[in-house]
C-alpha atoms as a PDB file:
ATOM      1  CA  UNK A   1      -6.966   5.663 -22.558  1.00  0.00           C
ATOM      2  CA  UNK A   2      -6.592   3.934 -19.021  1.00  0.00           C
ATOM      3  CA  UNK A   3      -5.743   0.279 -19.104  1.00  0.00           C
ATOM      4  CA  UNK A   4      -7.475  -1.796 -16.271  1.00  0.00           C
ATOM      5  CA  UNK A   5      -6.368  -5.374 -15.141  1.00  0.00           C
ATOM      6  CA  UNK A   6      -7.620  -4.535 -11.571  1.00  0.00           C
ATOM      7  CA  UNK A   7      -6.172  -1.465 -10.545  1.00  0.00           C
ATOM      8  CA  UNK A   8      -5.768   1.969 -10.588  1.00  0.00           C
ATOM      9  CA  UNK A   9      -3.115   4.738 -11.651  1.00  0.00           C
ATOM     10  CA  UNK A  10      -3.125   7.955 -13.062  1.00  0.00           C
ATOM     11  CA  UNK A  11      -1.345  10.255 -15.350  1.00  0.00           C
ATOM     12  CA  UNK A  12      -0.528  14.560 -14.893  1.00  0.00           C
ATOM     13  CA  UNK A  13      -0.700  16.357 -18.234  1.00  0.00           C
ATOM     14  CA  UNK A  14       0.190  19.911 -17.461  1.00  0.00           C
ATOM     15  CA  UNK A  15       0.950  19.968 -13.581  1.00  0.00           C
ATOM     16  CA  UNK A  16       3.870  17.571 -12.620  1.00  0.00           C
ATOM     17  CA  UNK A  17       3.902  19.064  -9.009  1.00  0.00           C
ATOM     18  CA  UNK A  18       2.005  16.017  -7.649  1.00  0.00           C
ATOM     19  CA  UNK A  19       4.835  13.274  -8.109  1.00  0.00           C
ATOM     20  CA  UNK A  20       7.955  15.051  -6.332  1.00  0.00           C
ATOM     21  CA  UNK A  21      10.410  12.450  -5.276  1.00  0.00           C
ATOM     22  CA  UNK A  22      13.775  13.300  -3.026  1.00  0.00           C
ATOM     23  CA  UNK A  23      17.038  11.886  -3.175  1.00  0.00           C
ATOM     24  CA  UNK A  24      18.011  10.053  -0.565  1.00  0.00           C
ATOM     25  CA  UNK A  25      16.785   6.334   0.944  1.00  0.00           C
ATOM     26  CA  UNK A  26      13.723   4.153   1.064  1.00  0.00           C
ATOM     27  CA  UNK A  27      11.478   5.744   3.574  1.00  0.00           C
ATOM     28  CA  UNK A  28       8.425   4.040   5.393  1.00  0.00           C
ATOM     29  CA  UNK A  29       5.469   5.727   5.604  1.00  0.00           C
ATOM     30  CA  UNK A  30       4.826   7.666   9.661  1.00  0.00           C
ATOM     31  CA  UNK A  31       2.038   8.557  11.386  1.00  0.00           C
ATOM     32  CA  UNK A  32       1.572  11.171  13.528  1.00  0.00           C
ATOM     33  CA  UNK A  33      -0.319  10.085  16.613  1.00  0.00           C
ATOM     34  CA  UNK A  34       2.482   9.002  19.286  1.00  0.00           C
ATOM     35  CA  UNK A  35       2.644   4.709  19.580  1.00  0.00           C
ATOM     36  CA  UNK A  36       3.483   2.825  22.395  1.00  0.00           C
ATOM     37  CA  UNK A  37       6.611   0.879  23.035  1.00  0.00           C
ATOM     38  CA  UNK A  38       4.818  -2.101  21.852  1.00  0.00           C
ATOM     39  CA  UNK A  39       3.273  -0.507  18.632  1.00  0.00           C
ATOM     40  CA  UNK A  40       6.348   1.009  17.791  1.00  0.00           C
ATOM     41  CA  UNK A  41       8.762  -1.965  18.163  1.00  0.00           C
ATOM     42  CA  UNK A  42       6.160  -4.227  16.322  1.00  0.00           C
ATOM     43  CA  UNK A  43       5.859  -1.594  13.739  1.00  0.00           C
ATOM     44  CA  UNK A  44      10.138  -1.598  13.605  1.00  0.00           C
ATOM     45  CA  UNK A  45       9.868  -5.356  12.949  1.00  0.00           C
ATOM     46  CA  UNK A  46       7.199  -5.475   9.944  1.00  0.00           C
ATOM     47  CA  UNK A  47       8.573  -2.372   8.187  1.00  0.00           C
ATOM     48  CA  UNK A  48      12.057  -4.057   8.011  1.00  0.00           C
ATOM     49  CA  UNK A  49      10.728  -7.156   6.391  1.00  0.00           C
ATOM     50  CA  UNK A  50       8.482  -4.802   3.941  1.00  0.00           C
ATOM     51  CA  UNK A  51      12.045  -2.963   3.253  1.00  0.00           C
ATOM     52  CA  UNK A  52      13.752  -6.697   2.665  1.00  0.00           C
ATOM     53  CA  UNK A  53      10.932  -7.352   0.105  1.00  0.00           C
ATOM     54  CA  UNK A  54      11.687  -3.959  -2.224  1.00  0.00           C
ATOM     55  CA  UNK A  55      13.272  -4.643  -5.637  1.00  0.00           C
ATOM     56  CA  UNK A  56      16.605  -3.183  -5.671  1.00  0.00           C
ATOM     57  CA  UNK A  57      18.819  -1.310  -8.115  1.00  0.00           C
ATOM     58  CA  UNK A  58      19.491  -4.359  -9.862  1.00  0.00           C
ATOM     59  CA  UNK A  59      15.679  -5.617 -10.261  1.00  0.00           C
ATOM     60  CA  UNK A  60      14.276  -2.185 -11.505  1.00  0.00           C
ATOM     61  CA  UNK A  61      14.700  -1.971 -15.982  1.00  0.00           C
ATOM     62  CA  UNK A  62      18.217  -1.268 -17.013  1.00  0.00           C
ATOM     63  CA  UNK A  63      19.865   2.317 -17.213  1.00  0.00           C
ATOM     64  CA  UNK A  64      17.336   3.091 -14.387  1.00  0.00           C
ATOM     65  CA  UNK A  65      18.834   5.314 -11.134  1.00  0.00           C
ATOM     66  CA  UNK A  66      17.487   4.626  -7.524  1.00  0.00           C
ATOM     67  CA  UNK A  67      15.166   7.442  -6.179  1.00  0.00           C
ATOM     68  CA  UNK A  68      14.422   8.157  -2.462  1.00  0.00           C
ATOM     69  CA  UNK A  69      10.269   8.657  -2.146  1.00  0.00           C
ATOM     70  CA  UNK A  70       8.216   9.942   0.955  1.00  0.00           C
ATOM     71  CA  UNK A  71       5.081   8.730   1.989  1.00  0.00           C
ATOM     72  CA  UNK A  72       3.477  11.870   0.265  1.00  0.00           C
ATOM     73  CA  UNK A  73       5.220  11.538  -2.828  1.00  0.00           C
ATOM     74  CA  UNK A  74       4.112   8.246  -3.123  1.00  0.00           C
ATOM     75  CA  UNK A  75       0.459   8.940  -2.775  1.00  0.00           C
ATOM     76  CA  UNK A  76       0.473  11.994  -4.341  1.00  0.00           C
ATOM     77  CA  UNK A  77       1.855   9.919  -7.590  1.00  0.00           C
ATOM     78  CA  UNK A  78      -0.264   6.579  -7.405  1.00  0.00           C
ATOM     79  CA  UNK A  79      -3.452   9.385  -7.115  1.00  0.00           C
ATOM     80  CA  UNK A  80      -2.367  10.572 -10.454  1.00  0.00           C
ATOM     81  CA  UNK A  81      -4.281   7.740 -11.607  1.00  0.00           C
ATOM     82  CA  UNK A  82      -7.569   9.220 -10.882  1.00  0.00           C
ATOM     83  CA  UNK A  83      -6.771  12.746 -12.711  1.00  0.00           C
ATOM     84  CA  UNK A  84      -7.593  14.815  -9.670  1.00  0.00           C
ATOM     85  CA  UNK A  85      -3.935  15.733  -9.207  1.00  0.00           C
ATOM     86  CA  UNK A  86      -3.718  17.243 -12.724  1.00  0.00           C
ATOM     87  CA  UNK A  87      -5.710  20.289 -10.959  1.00  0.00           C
ATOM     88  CA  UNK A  88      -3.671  20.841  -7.870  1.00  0.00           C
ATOM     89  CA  UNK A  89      -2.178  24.101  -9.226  1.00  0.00           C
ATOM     90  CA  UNK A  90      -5.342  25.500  -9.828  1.00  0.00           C
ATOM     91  CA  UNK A  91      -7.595  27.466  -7.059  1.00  0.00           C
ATOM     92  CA  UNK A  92     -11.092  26.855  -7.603  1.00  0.00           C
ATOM     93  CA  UNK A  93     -13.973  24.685  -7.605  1.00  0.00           C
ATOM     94  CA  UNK A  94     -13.555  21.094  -9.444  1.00  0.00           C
ATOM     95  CA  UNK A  95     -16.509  19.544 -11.019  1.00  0.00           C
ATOM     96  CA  UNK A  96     -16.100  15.679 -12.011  1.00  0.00           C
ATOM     97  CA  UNK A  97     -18.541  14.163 -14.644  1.00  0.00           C
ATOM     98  CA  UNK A  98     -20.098  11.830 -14.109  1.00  0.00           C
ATOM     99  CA  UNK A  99     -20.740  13.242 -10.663  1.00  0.00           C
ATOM    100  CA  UNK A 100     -20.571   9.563  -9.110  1.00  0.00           C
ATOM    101  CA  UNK A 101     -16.727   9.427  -9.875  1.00  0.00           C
ATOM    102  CA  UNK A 102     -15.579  12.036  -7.762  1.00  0.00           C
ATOM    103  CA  UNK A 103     -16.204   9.951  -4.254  1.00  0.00           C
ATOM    104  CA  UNK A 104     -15.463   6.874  -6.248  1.00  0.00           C
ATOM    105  CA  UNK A 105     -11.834   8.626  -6.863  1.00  0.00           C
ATOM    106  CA  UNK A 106     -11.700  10.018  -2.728  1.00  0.00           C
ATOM    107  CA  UNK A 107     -12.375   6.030  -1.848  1.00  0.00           C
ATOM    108  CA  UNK A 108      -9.043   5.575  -3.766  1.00  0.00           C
ATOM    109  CA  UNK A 109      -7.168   8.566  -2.032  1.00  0.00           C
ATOM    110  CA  UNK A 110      -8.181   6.858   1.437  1.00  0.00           C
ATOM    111  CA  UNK A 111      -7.278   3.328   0.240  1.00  0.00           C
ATOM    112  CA  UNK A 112      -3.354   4.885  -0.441  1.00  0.00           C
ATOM    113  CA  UNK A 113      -3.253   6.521   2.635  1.00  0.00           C
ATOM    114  CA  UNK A 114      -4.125   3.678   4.430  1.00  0.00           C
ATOM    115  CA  UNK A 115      -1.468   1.471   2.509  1.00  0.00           C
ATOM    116  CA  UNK A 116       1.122   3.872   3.139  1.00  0.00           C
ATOM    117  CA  UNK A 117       1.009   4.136   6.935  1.00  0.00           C
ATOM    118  CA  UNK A 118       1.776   0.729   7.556  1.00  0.00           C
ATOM    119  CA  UNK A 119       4.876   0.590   3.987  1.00  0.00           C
ATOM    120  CA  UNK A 120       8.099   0.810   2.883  1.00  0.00           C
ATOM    121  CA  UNK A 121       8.675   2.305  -0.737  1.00  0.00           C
ATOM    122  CA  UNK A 122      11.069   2.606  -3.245  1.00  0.00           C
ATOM    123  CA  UNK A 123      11.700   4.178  -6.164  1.00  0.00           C
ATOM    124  CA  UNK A 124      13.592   4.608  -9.622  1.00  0.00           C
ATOM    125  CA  UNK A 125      13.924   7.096 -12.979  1.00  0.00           C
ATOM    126  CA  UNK A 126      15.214   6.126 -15.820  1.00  0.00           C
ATOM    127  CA  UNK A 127      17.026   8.220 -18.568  1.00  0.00           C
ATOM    128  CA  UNK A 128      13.547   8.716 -20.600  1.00  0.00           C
ATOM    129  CA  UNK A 129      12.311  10.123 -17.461  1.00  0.00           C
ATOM    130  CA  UNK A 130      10.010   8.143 -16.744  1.00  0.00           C
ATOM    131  CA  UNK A 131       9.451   7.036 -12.918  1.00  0.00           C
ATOM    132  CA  UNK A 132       9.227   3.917 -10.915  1.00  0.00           C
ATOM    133  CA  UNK A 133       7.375   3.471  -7.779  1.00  0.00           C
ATOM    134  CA  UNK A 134       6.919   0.121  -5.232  1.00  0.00           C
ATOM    135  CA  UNK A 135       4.861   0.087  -2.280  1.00  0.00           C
ATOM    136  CA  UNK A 136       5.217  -3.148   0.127  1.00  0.00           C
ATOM    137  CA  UNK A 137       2.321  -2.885   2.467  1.00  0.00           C
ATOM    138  CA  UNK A 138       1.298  -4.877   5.679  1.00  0.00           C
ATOM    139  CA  UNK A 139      -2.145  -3.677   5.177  1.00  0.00           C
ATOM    140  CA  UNK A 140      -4.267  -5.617   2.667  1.00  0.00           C
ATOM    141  CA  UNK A 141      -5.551  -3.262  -0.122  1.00  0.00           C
ATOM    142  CA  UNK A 142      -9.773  -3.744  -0.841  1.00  0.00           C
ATOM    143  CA  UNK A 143      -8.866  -4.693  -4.493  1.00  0.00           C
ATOM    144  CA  UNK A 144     -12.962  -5.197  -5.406  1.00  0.00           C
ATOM    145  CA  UNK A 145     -13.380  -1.245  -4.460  1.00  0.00           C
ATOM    146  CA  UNK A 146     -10.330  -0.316  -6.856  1.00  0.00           C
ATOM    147  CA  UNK A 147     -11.927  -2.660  -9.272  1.00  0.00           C
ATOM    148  CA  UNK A 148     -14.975  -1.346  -9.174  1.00  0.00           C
ATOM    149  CA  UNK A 149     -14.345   2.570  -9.288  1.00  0.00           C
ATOM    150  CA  UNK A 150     -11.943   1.680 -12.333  1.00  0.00           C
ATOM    151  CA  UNK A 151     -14.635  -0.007 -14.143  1.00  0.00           C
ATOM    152  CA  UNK A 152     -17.559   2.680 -12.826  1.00  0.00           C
ATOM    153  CA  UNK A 153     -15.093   5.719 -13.815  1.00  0.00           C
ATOM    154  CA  UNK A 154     -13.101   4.174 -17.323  1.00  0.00           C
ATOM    155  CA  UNK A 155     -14.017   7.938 -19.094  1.00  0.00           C
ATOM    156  CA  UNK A 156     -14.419  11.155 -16.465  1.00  0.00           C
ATOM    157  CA  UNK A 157     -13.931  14.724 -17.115  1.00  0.00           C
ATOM    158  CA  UNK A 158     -12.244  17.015 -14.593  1.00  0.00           C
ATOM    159  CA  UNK A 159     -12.891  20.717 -15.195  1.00  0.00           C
ATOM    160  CA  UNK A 160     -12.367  23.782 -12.513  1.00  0.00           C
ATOM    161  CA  UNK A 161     -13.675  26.798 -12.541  1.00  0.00           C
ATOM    162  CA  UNK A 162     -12.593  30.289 -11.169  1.00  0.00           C
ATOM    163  CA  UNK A 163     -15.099  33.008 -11.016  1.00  0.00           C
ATOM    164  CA  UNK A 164     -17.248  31.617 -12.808  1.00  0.00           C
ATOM    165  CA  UNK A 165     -14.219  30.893 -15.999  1.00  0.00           C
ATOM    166  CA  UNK A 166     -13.440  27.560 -16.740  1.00  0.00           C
ATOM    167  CA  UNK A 167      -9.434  27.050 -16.488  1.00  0.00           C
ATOM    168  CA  UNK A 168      -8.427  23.929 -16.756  1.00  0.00           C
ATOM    169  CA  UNK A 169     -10.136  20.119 -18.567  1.00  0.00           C
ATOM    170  CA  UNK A 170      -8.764  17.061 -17.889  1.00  0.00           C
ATOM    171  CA  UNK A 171      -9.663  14.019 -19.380  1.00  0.00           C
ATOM    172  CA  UNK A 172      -9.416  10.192 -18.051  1.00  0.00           C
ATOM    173  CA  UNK A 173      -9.278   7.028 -19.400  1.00  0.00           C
ATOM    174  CA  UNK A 174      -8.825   3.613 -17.687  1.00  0.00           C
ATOM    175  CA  UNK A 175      -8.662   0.454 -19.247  1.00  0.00           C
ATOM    176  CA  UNK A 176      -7.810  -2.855 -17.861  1.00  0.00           C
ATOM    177  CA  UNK A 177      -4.412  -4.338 -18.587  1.00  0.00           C
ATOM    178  CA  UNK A 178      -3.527  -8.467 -18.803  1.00  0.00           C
ATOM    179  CA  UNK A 179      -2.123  -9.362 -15.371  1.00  0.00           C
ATOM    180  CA  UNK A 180       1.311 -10.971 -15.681  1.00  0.00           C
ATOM    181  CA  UNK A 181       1.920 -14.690 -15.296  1.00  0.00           C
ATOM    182  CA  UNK A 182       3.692 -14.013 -11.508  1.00  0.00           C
ATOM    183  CA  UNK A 183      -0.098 -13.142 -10.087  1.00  0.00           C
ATOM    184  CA  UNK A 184      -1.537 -16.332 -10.974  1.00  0.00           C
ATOM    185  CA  UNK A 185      -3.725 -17.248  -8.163  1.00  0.00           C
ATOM    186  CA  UNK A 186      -3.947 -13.887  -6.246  1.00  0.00           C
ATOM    187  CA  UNK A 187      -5.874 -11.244  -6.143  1.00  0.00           C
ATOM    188  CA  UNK A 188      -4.882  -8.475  -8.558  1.00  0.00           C
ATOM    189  CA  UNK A 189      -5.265  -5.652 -10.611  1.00  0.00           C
ATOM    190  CA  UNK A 190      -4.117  -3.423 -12.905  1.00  0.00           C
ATOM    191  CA  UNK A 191      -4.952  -0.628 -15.537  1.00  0.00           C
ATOM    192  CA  UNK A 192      -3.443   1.836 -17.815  1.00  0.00           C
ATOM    193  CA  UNK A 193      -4.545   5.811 -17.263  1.00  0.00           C
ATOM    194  CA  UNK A 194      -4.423   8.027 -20.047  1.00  0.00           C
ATOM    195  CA  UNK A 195      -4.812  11.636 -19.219  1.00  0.00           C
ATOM    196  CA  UNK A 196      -5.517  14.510 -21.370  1.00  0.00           C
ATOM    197  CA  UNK A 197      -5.436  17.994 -20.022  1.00  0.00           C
ATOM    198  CA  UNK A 198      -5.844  21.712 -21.235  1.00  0.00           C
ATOM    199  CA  UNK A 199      -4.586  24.902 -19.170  1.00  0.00           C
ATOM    200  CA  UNK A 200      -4.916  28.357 -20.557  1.00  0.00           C
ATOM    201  CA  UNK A 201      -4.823  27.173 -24.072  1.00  0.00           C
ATOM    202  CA  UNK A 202      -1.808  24.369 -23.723  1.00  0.00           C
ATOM    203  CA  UNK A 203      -2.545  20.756 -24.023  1.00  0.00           C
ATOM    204  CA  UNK A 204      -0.582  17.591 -22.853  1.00  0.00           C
ATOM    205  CA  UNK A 205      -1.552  13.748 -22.325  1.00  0.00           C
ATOM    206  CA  UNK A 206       0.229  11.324 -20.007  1.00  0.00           C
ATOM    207  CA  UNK A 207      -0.201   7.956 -19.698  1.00  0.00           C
ATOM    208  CA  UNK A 208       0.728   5.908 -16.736  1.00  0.00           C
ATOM    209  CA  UNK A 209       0.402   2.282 -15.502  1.00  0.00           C
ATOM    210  CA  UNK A 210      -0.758   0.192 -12.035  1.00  0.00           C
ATOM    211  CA  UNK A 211      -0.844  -2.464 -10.693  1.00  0.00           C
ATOM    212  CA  UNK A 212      -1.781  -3.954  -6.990  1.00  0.00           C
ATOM    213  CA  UNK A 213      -1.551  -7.701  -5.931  1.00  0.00           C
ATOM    214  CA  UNK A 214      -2.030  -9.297  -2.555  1.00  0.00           C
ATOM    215  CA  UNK A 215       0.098 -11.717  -1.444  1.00  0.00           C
ATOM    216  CA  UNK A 216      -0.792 -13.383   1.204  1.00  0.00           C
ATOM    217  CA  UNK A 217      -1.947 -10.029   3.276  1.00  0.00           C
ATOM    218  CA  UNK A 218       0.588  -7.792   2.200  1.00  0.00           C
ATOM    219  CA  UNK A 219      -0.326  -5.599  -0.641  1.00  0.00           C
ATOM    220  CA  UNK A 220       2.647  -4.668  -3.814  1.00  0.00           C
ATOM    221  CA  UNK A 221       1.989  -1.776  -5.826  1.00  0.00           C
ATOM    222  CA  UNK A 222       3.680  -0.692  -8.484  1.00  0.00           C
ATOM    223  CA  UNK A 223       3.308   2.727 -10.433  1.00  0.00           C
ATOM    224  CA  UNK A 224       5.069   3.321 -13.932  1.00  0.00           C
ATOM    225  CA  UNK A 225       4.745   7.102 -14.731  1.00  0.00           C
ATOM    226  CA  UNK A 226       6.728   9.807 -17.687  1.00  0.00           C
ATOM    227  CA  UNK A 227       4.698  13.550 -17.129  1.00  0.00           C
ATOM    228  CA  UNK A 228       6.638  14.013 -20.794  1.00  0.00           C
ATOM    229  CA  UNK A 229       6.308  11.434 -22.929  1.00  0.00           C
ATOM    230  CA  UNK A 230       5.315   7.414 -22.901  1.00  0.00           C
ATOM    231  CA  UNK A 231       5.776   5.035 -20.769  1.00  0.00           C
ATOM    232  CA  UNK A 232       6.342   1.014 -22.005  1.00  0.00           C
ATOM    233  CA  UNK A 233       3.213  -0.839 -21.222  1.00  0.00           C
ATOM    234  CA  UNK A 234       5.797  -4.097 -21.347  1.00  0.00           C
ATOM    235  CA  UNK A 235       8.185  -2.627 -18.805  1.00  0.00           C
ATOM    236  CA  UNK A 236       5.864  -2.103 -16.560  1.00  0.00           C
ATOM    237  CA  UNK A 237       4.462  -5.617 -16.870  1.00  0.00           C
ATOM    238  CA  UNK A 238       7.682  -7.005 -16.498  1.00  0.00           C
ATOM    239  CA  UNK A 239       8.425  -4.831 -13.537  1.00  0.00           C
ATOM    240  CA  UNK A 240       5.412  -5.471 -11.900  1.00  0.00           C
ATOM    241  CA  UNK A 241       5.910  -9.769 -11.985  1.00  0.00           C
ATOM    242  CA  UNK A 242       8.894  -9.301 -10.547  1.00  0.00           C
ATOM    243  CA  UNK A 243       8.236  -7.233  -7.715  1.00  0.00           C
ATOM    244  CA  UNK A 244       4.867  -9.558  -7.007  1.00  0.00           C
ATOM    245  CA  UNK A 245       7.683 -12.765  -7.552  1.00  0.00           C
ATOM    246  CA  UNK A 246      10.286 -11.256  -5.015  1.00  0.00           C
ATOM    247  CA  UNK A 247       7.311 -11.420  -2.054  1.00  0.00           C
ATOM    248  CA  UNK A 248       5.666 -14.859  -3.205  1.00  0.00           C
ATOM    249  CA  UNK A 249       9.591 -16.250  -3.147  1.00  0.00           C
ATOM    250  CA  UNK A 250      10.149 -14.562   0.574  1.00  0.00           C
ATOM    251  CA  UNK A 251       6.845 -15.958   2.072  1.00  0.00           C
END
């Protein structure tokens, strides 16, 4: 099942594809309409103070190794949480029950996207394989729509279809998840995803954890995934209050 404390995250059963994360740096997130001298020094200045507010090698769990993620990487893995990814490698039509869910799950796409041009990210892996990822945002996220598509979408079934065959079912679960002690007094959410898919007659689950607080008006994320086994509900808990303590401390 999905855990929900107010926010949103999901897991890839049988195609791992989706999260992909490079070696390399912290990157911040591009766009690809040209910005004036102005937009792009003022952009220069807030993306270095998101990259000051990252948690570092030492502040992610112990035994974990420091991962360079993209801007796609990082939505493609946070949109994990709504299942849809878990039928990327598949050509065909997707059908999402209840119907409602599926443009409940695209507000959630947009809402990363929108983080992410304006971010700085990081990322981590550690031995068990399962991966880290923080998003420092100067954009506030709308936590009441992530809220509410959570709590309108806690059971959906993904299914797609190729001429006329059904090839792959995929179901999610979100529940809400206790917020930790560091988000006292903001706005935040966060959930568990549990995700159970079948492909040509193999079946996997995942589970995976978020978690989104707004401090001040910048928005930290933070994604806990393993595409091949289980990842520690208290890890991520204690991962997330930290990263939400670093930026209450800097501002």
């Amino acid at each position: 099942m999905m855990t929900i404390a107010t926010k949103l995250c999901g897991a890839t059963a049988l195609v791992s594809a989706g999260l992909l994360l490079s070696s390399g740096c912290a990157v911040t997130g591009t766009s690809d309409a040209a910005p004036s001298a102005s937009t792009t020094s003022a952009h220069a200045t807030t993306t270095a103070r998101a990259d000051q507010l990252l948690l570092n090698s030492a502040e992610f769990p112990s035994g974990s190794s420091m991962l360079g993620v993209s801007e796609k990487s990082v939505v493609s893995g946070f949109s994990n949480a709504s299942g849809t990814s878990n039928n990327n490698g598949v050509q065909g039509p997707l059908t999402v029950n209840p119907a409602e869910c599926a443009s409940a799950q695209q507000d959630l796409t947009n809402l990363l996207q929108q983080l992410t041009q304006n971010a700085s990210f990081a990322g981590a892996q550690q031995g068990d394989g399962t991966v880290f990822t923080e998003i420092i945002s100067n954009t506030a996220a709308d936590l009441a729509k992530v809220s509410d598509s959570v709590t309108r979408c806690g059971q959906m079934t993904l299914t797609t279809t190729v001429l006329g065959k059904q090839v792959t079912t995929t179901t999610v679960s979100t529940e809400s998840l206790p917020l930790p002690d560091q988000t006292n007094g903001l706005g935040a959410v966060a959930y568990r995803t549990t995700s159970q898919s079948e492909l040509n007659g193999n079946s996997a689950a995942t589970n995976s954890y978020t978690g989104y607080a707004l401090v001040d008006s910048i928005t930290v994320a933070v994604h806990a995934e393993n595409l091949t086994g289980t990842s520690d509900e208290s890890t991520f808990e204690n991962l997330f209050g930290t990263a939400v303590q670093k930026v209450r401390d800097a501002t």
